[in-house]
Structure formats: structure tokens, C-alpha cells
Protein backbone atom coordinates (compact mmCIF):
# COMPACT_ATOMS: atom_id res chain seq x y z
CA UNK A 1 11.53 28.24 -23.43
CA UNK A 2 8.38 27.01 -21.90
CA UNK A 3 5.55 24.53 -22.52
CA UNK A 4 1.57 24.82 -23.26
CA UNK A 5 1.38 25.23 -19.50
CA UNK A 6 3.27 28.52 -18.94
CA UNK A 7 1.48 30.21 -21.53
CA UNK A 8 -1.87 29.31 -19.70
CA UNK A 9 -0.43 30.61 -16.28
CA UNK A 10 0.79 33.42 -17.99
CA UNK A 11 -2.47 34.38 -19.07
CA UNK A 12 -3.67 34.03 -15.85
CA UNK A 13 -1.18 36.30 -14.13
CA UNK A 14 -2.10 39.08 -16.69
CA UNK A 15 -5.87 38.54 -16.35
CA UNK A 16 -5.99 37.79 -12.42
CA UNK A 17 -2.25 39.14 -10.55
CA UNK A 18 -4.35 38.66 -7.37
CA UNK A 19 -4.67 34.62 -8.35
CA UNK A 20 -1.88 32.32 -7.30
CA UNK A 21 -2.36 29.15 -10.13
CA UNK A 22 0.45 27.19 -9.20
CA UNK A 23 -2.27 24.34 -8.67
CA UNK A 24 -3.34 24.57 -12.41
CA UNK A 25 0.29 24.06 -13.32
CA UNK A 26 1.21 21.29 -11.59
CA UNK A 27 -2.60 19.44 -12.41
CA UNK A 28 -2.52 20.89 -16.14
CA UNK A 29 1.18 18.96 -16.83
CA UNK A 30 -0.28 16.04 -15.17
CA UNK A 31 -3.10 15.93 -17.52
CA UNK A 32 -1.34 16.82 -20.46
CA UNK A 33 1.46 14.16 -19.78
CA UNK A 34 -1.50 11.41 -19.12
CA UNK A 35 -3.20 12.17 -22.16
CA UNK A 36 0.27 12.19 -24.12
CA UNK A 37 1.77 9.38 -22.71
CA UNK A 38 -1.40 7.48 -23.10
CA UNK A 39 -0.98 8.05 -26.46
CA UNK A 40 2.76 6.71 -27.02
CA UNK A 41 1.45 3.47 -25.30
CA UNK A 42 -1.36 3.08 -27.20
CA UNK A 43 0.52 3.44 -30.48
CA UNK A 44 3.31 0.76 -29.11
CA UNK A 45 0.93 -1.47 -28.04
CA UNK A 46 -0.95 -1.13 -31.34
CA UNK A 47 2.80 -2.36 -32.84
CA UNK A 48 2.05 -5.20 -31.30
CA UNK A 49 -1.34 -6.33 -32.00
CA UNK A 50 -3.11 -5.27 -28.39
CA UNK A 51 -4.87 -2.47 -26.54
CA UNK A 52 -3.01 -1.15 -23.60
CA UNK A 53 -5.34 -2.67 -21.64
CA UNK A 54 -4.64 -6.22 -22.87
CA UNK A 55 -1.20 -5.90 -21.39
CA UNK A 56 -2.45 -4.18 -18.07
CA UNK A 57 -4.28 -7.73 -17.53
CA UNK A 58 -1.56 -10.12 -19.30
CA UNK A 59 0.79 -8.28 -17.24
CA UNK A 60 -1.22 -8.47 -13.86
CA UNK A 61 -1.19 -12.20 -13.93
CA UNK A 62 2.13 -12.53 -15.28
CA UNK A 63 3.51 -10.61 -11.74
CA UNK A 64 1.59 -12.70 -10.11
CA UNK A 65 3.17 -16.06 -10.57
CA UNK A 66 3.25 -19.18 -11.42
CA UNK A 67 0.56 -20.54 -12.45
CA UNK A 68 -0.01 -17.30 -13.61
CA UNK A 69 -3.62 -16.54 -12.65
CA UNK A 70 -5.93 -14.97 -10.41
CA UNK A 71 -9.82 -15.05 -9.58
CA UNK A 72 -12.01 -12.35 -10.96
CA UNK A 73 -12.58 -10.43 -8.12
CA UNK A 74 -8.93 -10.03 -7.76
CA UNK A 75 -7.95 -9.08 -11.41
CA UNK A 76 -10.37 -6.21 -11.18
CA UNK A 77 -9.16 -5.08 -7.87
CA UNK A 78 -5.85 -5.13 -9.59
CA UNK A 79 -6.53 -3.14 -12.69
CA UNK A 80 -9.41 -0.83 -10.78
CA UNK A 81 -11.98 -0.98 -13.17
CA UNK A 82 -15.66 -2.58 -12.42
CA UNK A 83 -16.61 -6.15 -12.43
CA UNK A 84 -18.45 -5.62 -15.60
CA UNK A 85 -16.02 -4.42 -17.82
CA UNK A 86 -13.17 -7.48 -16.52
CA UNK A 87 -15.76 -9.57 -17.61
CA UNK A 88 -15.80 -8.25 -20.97
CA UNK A 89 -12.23 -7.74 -21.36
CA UNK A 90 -11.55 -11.57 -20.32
CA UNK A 91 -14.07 -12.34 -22.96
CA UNK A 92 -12.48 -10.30 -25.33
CA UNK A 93 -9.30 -11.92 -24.51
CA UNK A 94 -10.39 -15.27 -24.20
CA UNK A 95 -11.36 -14.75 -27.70
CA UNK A 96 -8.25 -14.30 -28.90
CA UNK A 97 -6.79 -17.30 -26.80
CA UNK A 98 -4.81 -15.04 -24.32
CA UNK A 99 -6.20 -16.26 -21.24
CA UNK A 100 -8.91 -18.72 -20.13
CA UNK A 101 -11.20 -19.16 -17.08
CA UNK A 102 -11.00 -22.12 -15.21
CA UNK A 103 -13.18 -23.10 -12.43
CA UNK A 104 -11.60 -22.59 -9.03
CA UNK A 105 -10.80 -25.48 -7.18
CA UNK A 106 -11.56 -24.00 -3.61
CA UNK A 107 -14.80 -22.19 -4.16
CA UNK A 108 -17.08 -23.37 -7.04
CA UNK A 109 -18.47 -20.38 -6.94
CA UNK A 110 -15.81 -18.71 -8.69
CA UNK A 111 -13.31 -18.90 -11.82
CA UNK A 112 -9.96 -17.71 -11.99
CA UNK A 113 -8.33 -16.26 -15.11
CA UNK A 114 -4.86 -17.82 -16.13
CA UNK A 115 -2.39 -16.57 -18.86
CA UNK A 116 -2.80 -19.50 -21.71
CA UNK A 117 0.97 -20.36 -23.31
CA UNK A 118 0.05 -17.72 -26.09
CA UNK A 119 -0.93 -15.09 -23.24
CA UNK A 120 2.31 -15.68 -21.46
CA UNK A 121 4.66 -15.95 -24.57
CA UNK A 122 2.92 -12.57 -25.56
CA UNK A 123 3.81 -10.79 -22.04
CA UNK A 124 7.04 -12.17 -22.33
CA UNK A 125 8.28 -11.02 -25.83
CA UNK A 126 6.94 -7.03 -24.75
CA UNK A 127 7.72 -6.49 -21.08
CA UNK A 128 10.90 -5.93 -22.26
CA UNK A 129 10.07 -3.67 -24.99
CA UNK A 130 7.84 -2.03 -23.28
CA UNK A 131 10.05 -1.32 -20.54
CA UNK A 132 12.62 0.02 -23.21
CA UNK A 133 9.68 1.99 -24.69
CA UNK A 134 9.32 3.95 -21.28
CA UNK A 135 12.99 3.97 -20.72
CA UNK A 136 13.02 5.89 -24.18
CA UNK A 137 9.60 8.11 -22.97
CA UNK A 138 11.71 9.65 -19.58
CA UNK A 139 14.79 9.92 -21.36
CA UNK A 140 14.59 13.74 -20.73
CA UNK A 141 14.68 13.32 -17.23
CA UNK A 142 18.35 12.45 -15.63
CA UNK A 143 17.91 9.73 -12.82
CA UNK A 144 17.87 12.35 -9.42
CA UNK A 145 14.49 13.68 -11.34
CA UNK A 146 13.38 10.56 -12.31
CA UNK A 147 13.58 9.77 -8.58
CA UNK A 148 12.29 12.77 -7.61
CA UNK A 149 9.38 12.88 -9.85
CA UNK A 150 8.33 9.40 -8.31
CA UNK A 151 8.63 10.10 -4.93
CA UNK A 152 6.43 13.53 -5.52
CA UNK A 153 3.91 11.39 -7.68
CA UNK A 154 3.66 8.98 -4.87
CA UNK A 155 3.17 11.11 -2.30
CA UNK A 156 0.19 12.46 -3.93
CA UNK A 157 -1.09 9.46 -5.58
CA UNK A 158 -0.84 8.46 -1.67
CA UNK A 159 -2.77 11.73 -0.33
CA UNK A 160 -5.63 10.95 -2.93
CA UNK A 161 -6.19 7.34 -1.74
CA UNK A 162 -4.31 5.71 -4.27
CA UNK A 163 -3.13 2.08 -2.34
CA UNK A 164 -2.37 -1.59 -3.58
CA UNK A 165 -5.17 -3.93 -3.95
CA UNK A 166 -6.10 -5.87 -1.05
């Protein structure tokens, strides 16, 4: 048995025998994963009254502490997307009383975004779930893959620039 993949590459090795596509296998199960795995999360996120994104940022300033907040500059760092569109997803959010800005105490200049007691209360009751959720998404894999498949993910997230935030 095979996936989607192998019948591309087969293709290819009957059209082209002098083409080596290993590369479109490995990138073409990345992609379809992402787009399929995006999907799971989006539908268990949906569950639970939020876009995937809304946890990405309740969970960014959950991990990072007490009080639970970060400046601006450093949530979008975090969830590497542009200024502009944290803004509007903080708006969004603030909206529905998940976080708030508050101005920061060492630089006037600036706000930082904390989780309210509804934003945290919310990231509590799913990182659990949603850890079980992803628990039940690799349950194919046994744990020497799983561990495999990390390190091999990492390494080329790695090669492609992929680091923490600053």
C-alpha cells in the first residue's frame, strides 16, 4: 500500500527514469501533512469556540509566565507573523475579553498584551485537550519514529533558518 505521494513519483519514474524525485516526496508529504493536519486543528479548535490562531497567542503568553503577558513586538516575534496582523488579532481578541493591553510600565511607548482570567481559564481547560488531540493525530507513529521524525524535522526546519525568537 502506498499514499497520494507514491502514485505521483510513480508517474514520474515512468514519464522521466532519468529524474531522481526523491525531493518531491519528502516536500509533497510535508505539504500534504500541513495542509491535513491544519485541518484536524482547525476543526478541534472550532469545538471549542476559537481559531487556531487564538490559541497560538493564548498559548504564547500562557508559556510565558506569570503575569502572563508580553509586549507587542515580542508576541509577533513569537508567532512570526507581521506587526499588522498581531494588532488585529489582539483586537479581535480583546473583543472577546481574552486578553487586554496594558500600558507598559518601563517604556510608555509601548503596551503589553496579558491573558485576562477568561484568556487564561480558556488556555487552561484545552492545552490538555489539545495535547491529547495531537497525541491521538501521531498515534500511527510508535515513539523511535516519533523521535525520529522530530529530530529530521528539526534539522531541516534548522537548515532553512527556522530559530527561536530573540
Amino acid at each position: 500500500m502506498g499514499d497520494a505521494v507514491d502514485v505521483v513519483l510513480a508517474q514520474w519514474r515512468r514519464e522521466r527514469p532519468d529524474l531522481d524525485a526523491w525531493p518531491m516526496g519528502v516536500i509533497g508529504r510535508i505539504s500534504r501533512l500541513s495542509r491535513l493536519l491544519d485541518r484536524e486543528l482547525k476543526d478541534f479548535f472550532a469545538g471549542h469556540g476559537l481559531e487556531r490562531w487564538e490559541f497560538d497567542v493564548l498559548a504564547t503568553l500562557r508559556r510565558s509566565g506569570p503575569p502572563y503577558e508580553l509586549t507587542a513586538s515580542d508576541l509577533y516575534r513569537a508567532a512570526m507573523v507581521t506587526s499588522g496582523a498581531i494588532t488585529n488579532r489582539v483586537d479581535r481578541m480583546a473583543v472577546k475579553g481574552l486578553v487586554e493591553r496594558i500600558p507598559d510600565e518601563e517604556d510608555r511607548r509601548s503596551v503589553r498584551i496579558r491573558l485576562t482570567e477568561q484568556g487564561l481559564a480558556k488556555v487552561e481547560e484545552l492545552v490538555g485537550l489539545h495535547v491529547a488531540n495531537e497525541v491521538r493525530l501521531l498515534a500511527a507513529l510508535p515513539p523511535e519514529q516519533r523521535d525520529q521524525l522530530s529530530g529530521a524535522l528539526r534539522t531541516l526546519l534548522e537548515s532553512l533558518g527556522d530559530t527561536p525568537p530573540a
